[in-house]
C-alpha atoms as a PDB file:
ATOM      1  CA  UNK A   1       0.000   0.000   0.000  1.00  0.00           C
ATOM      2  CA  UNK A   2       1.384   3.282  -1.005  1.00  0.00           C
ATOM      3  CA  UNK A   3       2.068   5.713   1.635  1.00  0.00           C
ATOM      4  CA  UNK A   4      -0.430   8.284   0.397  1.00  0.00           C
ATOM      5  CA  UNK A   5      -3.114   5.404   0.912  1.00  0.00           C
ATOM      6  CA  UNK A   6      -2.102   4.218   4.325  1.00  0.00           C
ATOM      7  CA  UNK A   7      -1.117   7.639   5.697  1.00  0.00           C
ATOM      8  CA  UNK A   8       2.721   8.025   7.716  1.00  0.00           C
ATOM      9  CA  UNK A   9       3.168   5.617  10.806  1.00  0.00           C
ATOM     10  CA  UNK A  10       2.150   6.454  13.925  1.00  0.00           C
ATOM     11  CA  UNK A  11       4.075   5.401  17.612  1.00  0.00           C
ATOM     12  CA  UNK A  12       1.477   5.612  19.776  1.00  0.00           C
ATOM     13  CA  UNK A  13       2.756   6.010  23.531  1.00  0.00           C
ATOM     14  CA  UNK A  14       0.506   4.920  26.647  1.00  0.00           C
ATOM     15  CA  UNK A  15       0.868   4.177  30.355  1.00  0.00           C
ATOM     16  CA  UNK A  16      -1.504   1.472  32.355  1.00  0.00           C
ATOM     17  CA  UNK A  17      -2.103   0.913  35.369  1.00  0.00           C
ATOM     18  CA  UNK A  18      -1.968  -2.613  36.839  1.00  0.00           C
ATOM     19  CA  UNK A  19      -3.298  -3.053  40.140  1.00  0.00           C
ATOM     20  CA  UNK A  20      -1.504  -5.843  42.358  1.00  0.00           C
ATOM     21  CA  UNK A  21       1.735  -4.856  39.562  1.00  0.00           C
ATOM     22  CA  UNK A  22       4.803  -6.302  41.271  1.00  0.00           C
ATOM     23  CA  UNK A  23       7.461  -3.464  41.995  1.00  0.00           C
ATOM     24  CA  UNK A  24       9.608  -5.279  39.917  1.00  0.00           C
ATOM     25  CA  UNK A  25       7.628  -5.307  36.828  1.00  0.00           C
ATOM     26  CA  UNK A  26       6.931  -1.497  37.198  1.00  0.00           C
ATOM     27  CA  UNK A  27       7.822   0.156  34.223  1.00  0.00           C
ATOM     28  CA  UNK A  28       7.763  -2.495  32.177  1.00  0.00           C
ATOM     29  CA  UNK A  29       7.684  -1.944  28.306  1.00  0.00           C
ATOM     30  CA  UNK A  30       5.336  -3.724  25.547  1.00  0.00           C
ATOM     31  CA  UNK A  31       5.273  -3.039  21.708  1.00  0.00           C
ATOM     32  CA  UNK A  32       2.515  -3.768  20.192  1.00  0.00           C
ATOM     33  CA  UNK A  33       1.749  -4.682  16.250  1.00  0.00           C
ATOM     34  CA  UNK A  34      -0.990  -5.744  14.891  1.00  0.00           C
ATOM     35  CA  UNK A  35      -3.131  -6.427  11.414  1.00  0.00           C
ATOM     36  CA  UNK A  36      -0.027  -6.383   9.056  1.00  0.00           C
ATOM     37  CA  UNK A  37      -1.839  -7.831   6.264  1.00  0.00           C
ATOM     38  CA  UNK A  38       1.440  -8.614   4.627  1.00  0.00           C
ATOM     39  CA  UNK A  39       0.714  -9.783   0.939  1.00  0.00           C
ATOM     40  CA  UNK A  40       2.064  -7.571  -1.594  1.00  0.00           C
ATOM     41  CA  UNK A  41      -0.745  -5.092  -1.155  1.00  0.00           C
ATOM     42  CA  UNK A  42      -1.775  -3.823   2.144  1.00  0.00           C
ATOM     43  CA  UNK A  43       1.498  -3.515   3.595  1.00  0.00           C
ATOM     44  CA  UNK A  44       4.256  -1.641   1.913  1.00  0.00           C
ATOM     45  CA  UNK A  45       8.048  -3.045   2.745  1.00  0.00           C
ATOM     46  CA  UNK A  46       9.178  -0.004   3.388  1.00  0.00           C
ATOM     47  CA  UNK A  47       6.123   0.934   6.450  1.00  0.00           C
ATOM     48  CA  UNK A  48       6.765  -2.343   7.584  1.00  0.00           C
ATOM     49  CA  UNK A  49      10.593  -1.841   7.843  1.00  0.00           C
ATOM     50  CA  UNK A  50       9.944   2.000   9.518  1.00  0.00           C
ATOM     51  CA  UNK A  51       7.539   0.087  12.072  1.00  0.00           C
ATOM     52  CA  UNK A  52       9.995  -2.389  12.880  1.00  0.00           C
ATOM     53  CA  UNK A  53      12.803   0.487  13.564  1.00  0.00           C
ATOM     54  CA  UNK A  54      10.166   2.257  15.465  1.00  0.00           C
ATOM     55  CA  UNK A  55       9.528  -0.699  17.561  1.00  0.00           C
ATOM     56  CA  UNK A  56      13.569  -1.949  18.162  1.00  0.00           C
ATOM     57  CA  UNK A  57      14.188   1.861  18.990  1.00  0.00           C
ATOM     58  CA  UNK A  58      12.194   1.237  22.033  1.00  0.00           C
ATOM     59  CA  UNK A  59      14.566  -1.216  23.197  1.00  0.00           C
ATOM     60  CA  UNK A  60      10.910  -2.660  25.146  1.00  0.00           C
ATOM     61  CA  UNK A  61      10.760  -5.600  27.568  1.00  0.00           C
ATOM     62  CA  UNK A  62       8.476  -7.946  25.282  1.00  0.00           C
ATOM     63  CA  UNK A  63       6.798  -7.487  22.129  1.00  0.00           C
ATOM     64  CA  UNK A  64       3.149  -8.790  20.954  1.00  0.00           C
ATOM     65  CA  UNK A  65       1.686  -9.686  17.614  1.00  0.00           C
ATOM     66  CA  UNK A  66      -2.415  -9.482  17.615  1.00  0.00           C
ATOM     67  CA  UNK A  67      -3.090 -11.135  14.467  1.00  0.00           C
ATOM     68  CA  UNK A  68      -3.953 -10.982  10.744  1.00  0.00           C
ATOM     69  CA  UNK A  69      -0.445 -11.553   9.447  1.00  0.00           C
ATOM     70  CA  UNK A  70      -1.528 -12.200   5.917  1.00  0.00           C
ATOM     71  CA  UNK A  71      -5.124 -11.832   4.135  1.00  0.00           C
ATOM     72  CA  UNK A  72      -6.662 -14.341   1.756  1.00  0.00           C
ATOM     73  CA  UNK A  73      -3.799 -16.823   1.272  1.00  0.00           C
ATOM     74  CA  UNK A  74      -0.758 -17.823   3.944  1.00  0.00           C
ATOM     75  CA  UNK A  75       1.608 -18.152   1.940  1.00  0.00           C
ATOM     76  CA  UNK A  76       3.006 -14.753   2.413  1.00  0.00           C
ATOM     77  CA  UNK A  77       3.539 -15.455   5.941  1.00  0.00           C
ATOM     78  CA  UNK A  78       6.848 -17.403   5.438  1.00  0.00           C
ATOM     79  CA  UNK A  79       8.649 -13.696   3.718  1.00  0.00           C
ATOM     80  CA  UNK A  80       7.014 -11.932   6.825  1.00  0.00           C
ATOM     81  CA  UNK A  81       8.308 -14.173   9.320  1.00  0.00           C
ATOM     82  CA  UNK A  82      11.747 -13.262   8.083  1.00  0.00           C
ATOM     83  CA  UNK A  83      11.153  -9.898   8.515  1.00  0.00           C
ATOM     84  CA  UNK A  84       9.414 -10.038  11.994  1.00  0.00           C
ATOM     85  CA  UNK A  85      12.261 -12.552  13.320  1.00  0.00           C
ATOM     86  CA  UNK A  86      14.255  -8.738  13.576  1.00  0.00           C
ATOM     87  CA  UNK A  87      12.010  -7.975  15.539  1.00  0.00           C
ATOM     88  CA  UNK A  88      14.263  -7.009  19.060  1.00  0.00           C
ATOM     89  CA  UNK A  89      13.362  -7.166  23.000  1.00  0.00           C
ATOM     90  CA  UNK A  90      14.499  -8.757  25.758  1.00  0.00           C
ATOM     91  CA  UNK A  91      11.527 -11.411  26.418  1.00  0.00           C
ATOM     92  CA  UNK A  92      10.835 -12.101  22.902  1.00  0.00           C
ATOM     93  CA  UNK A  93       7.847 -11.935  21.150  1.00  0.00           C
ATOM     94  CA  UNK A  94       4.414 -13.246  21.083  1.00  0.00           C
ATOM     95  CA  UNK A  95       1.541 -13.506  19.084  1.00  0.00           C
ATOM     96  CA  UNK A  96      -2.325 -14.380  18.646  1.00  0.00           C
ATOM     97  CA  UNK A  97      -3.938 -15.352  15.242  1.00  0.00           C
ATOM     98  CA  UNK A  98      -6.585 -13.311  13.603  1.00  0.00           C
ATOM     99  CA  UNK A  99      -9.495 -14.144  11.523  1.00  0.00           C
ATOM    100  CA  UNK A 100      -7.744 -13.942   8.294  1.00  0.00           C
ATOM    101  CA  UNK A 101      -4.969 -16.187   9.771  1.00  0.00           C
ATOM    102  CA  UNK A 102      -6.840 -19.083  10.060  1.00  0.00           C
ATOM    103  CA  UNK A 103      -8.819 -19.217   6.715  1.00  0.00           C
ATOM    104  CA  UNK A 104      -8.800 -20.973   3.736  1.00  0.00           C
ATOM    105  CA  UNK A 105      -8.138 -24.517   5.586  1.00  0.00           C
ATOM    106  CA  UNK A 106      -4.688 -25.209   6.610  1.00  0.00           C
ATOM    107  CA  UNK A 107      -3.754 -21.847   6.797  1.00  0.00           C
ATOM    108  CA  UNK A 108      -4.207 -21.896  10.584  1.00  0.00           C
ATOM    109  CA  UNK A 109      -1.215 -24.483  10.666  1.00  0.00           C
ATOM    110  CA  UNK A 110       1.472 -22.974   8.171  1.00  0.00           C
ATOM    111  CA  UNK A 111       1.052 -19.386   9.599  1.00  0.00           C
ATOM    112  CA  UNK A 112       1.502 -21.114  13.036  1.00  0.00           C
ATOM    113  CA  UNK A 113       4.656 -22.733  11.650  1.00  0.00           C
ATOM    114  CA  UNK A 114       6.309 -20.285  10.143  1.00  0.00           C
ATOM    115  CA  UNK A 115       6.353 -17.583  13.186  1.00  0.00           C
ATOM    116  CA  UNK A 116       7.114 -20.617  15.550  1.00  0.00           C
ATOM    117  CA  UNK A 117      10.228 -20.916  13.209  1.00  0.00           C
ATOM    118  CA  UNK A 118      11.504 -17.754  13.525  1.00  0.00           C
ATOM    119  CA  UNK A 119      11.138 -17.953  17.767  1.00  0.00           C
ATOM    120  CA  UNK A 120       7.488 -16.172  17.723  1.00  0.00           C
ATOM    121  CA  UNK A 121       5.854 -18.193  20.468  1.00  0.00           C
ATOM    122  CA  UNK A 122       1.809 -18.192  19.085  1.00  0.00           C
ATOM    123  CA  UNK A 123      -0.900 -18.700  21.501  1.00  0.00           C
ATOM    124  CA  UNK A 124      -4.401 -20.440  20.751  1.00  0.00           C
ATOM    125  CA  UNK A 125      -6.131 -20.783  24.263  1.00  0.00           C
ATOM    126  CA  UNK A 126      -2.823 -20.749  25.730  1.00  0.00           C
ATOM    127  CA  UNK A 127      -0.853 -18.962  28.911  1.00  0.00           C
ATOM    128  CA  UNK A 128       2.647 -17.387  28.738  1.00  0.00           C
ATOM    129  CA  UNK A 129       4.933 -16.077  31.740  1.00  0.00           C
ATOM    130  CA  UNK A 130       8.208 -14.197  29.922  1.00  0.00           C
ATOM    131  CA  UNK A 131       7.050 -12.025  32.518  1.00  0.00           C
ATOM    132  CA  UNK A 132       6.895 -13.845  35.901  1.00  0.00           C
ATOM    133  CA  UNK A 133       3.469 -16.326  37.064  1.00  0.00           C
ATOM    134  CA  UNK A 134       2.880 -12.443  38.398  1.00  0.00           C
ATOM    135  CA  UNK A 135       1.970 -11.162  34.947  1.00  0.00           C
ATOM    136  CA  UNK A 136       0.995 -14.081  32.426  1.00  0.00           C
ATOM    137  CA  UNK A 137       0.235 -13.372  29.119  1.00  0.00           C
ATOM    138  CA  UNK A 138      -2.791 -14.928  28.203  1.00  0.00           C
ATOM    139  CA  UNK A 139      -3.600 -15.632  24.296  1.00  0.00           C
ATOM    140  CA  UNK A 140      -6.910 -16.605  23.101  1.00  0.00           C
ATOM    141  CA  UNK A 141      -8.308 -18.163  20.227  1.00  0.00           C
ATOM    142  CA  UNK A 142      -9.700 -16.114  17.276  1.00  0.00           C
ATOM    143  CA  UNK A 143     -13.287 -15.131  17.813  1.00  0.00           C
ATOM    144  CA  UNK A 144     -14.748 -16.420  14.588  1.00  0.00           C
ATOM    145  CA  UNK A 145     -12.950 -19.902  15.236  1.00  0.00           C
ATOM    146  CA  UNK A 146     -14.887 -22.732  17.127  1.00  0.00           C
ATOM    147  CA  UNK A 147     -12.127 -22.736  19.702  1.00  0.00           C
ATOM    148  CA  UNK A 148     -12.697 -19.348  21.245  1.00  0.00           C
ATOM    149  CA  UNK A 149     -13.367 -20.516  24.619  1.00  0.00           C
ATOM    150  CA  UNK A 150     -11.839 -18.789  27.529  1.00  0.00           C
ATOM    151  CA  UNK A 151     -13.539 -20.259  30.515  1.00  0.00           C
ATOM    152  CA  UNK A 152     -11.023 -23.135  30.626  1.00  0.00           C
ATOM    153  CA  UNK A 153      -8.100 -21.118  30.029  1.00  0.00           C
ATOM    154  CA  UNK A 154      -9.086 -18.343  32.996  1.00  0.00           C
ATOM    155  CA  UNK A 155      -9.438 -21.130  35.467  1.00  0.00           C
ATOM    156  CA  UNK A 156      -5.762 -21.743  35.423  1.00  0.00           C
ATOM    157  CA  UNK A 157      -5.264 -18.550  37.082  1.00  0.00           C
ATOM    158  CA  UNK A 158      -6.083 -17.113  40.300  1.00  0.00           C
ATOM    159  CA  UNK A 159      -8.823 -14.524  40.463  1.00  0.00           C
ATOM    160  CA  UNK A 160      -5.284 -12.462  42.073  1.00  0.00           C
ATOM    161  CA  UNK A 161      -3.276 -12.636  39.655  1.00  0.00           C
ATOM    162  CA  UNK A 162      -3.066  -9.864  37.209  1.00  0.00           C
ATOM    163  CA  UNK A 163      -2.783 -10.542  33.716  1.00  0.00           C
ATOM    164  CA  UNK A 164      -2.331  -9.313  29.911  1.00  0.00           C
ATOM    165  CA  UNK A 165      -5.049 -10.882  27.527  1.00  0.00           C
ATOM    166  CA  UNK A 166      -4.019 -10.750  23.627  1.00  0.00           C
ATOM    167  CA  UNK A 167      -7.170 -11.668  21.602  1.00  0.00           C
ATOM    168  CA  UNK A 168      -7.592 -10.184  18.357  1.00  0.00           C
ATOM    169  CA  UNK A 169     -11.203  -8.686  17.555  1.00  0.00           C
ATOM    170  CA  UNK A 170     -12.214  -6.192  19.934  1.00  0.00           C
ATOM    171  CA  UNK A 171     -15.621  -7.671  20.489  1.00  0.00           C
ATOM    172  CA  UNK A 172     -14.532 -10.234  22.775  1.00  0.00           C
ATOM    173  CA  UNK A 173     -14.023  -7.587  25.574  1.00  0.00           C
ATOM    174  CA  UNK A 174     -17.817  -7.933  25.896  1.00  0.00           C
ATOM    175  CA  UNK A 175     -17.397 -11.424  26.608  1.00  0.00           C
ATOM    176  CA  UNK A 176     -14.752 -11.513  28.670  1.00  0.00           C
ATOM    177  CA  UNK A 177     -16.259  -9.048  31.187  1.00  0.00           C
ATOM    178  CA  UNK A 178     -17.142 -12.804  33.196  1.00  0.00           C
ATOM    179  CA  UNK A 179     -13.285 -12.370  34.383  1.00  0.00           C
ATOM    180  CA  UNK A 180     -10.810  -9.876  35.324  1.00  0.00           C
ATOM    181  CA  UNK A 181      -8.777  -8.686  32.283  1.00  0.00           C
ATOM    182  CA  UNK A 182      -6.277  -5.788  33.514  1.00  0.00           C
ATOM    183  CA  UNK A 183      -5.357  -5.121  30.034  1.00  0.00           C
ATOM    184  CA  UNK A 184      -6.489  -6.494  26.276  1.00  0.00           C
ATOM    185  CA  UNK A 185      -4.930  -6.030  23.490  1.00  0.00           C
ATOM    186  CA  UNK A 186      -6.816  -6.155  20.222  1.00  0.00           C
ATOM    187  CA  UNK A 187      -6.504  -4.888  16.670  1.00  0.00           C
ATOM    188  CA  UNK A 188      -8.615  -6.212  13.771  1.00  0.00           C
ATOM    189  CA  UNK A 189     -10.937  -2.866  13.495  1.00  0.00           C
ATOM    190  CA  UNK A 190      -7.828  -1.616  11.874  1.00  0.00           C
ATOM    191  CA  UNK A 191      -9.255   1.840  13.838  1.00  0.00           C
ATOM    192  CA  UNK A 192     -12.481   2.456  11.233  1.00  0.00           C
ATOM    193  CA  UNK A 193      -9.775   3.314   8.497  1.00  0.00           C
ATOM    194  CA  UNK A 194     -11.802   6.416   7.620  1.00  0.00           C
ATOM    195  CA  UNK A 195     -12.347   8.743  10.678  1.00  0.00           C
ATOM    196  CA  UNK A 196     -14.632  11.379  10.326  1.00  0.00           C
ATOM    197  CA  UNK A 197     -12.823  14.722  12.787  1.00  0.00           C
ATOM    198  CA  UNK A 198     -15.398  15.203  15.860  1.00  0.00           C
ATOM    199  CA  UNK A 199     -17.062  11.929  14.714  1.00  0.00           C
ATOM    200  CA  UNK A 200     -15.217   9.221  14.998  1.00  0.00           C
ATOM    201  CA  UNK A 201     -14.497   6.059  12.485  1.00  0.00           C
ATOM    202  CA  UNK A 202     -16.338   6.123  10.036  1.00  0.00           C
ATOM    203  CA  UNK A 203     -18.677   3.051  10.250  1.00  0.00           C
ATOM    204  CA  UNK A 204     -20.105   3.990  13.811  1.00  0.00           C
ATOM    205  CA  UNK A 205     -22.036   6.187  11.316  1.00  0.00           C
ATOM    206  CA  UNK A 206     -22.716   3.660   8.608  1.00  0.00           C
ATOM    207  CA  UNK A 207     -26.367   3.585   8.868  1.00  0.00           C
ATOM    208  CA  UNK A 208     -26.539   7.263   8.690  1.00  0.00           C
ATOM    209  CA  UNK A 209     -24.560   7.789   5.786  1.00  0.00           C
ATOM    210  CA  UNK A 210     -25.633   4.931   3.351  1.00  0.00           C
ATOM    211  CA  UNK A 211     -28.494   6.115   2.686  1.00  0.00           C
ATOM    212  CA  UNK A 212     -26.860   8.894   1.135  1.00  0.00           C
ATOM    213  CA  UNK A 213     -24.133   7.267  -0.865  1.00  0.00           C
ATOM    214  CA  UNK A 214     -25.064   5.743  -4.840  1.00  0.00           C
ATOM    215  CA  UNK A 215     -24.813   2.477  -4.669  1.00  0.00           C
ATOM    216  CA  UNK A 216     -21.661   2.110  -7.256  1.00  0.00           C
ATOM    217  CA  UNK A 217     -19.859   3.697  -4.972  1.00  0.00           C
ATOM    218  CA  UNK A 218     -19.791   1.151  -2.204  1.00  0.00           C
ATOM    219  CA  UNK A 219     -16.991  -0.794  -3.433  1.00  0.00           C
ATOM    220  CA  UNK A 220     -14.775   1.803  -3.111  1.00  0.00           C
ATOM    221  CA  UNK A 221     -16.260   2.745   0.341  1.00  0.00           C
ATOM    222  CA  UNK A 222     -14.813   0.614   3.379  1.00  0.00           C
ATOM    223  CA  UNK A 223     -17.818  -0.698   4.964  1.00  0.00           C
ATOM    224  CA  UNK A 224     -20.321  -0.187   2.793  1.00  0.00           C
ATOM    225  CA  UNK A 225     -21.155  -3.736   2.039  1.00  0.00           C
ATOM    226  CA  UNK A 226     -22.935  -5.050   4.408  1.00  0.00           C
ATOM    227  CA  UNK A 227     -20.462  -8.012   4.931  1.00  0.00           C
ATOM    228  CA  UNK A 228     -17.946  -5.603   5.334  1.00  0.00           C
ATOM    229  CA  UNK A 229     -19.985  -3.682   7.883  1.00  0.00           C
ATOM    230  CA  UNK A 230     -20.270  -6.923  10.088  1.00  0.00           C
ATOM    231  CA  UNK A 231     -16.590  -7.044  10.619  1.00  0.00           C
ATOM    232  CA  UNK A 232     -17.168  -6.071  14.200  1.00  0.00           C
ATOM    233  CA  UNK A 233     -20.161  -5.041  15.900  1.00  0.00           C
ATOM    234  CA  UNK A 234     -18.783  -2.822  18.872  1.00  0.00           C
ATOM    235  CA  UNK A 235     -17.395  -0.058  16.045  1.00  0.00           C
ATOM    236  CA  UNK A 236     -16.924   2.392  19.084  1.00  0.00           C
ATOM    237  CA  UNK A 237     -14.300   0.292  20.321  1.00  0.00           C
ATOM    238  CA  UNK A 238     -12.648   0.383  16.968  1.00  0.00           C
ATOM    239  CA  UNK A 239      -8.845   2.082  18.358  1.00  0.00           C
ATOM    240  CA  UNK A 240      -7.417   3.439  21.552  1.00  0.00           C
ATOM    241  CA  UNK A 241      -8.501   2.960  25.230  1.00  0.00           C
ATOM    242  CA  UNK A 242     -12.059   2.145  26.629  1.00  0.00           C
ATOM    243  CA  UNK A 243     -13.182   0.488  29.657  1.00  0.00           C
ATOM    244  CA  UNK A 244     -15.484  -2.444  29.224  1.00  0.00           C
ATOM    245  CA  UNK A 245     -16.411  -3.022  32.087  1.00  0.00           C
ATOM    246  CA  UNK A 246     -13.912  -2.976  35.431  1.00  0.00           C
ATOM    247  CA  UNK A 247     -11.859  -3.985  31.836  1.00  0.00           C
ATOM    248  CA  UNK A 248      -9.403  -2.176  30.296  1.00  0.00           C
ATOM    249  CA  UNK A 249      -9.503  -2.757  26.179  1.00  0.00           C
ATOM    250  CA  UNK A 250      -6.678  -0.945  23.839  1.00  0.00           C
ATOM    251  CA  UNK A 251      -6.979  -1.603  20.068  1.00  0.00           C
ATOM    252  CA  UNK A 252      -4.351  -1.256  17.585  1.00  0.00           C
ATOM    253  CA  UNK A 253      -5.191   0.928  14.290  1.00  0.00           C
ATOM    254  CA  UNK A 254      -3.233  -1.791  12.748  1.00  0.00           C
ATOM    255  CA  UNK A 255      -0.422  -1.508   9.914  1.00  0.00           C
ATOM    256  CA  UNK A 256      -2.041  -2.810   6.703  1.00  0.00           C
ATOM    257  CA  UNK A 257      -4.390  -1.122   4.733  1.00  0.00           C
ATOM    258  CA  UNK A 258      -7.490  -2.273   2.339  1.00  0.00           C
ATOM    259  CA  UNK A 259      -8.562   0.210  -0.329  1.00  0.00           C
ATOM    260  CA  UNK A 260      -9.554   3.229  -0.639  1.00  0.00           C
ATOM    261  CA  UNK A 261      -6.741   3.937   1.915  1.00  0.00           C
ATOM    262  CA  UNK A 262      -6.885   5.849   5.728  1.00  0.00           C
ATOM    263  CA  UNK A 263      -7.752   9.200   6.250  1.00  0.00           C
ATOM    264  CA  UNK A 264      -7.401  10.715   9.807  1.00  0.00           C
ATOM    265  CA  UNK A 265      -6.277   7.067  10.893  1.00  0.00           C
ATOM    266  CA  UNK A 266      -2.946   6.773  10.698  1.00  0.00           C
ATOM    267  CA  UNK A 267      -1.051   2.806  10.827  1.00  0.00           C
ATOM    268  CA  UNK A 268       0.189   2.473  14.461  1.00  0.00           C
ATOM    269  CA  UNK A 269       2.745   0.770  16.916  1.00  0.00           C
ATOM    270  CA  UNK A 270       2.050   1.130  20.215  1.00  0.00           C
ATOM    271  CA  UNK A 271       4.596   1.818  23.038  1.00  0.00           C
ATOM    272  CA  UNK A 272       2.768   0.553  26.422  1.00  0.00           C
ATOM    273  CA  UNK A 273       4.421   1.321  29.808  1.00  0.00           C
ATOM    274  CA  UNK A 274       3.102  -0.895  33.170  1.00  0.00           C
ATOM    275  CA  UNK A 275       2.469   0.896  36.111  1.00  0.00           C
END
């Protein structure tokens, strides 16, 4: 995607606060990527090389992937891996499929594979501790796959015990209100894309403004179809901070780009400090 269509990266910069954080995880630093969409179109080599500066340049404790590596076919995933294996921290990195990772049918697998080769540790319903049993990183299952099922995972952990959930589409913060999530991290939403100024993104006013718009036009128009408007359902969770809850939900604008482009949403890493 050409940088006139995707708009120049933003490093987005926030600080949480953890109750129950350990002293000695205090200041802790997470870089956060997400919704690459790495095949030859969406993703230029030369934003993804500037976001992967960006992130190294933060020198952060751990870095996390929140899915949708590569689009309509995996096969990509294997030229991406090399480039995310430069990735640089001092816990490593760690990722969660998204929706697009785990379509057509074996694509769940090789995208799997290929991170896992390059020492990407991916988690499907699955707990992580680079950070101490005092912070585990908890990765979840896409929510369009039959596996999304956090109840089993949750009960491995103590009601005490703070944590850091990684789970791709936004809308499972409504779910997950059943337990305590100090921090998700989502993407997916890829922020609206188009954000109207004093508005918001764009299709949190998609009833409003179809009506308006010819018909022929809604190809070019993200959202417009109604199967493209069904992406997520919680649109007003579509980038930044919100509390869902006693939950606190930050989603990713993403990196990759579908057509017509971004306006007023520029692609993102996020810098997150633990407090």
């Amino acid at each position: 995607m050409h940088r006139l269509l995707s708009g120049k990266l933003s490093v987005e910069r926030l600080t949480v606060e953890i109750a129950g954080l350990p002293e000695s995880l205090r200041g802790t630093t997470l870089v956060q990527l997400s919704d690459l969409h790495f095949d030859g179109l969406r993703l230029s080599e030369a934003l993804l090389a500037e976001a992967i500066e960006a992130a190294n340049h933060i020198n952060p404790d751990l870095v996390v992937l929140t899915g949708d590596y590569v689009t309509d076919d995996p096969a990509p995933i294997h030229e991406l891996a090399k480039w995310l294996q430069t990735l640089k921290s001092r816990l490593g990195t760690y990722a969660v499929l998204g929706n697009h990772d785990i379509y057509p049918i074996g694509a769940q697998s090789e995208v799997t594979a290929a991170l896992t080769a390059v020492g990407i540790q991916v988690l499907w319903n699955q707990i992580a501790y680079p950070l101490g049993t005092e912070l585990p990183i908890v990765g979840l299952a896409d929510f369009w796959s039959r596996e999304f099922n956090p109840a089993p995972v949750f009960a491995e952990l103590s009601a005490e015990t703070p944590r850091i959930v990684l789970s791709h589409n936004p809308d499972t913060a409504n779910r997950l209100q059943s337990w305590r999530i100090d921090l998700q991290l989502s993407g997916h939403s890829h922020g609206g894309q188009i954000v109207l100024p004093g508005l918001g993104p764009f299709p949190t006013w998609y009833q409003t403004v179809r009506r308006y718009i010819p018909k022929p036009l809604y190809p070019w128009i993200p959202y417009m179809r109604e199967d493209c408007y069904k992406v997520m359902r919680h649109w007003e969770w579509a980038q930044g901070m919100h509390q869902v809850g006693q939950n606190l939900l930050y989603v990713n604008r993403g990196l990759g780009t579908y057509l017509p482009g971004r306006l007023f949403c520029p692609p993102e890493v996020t810098v997150i400090t633990l407090n």
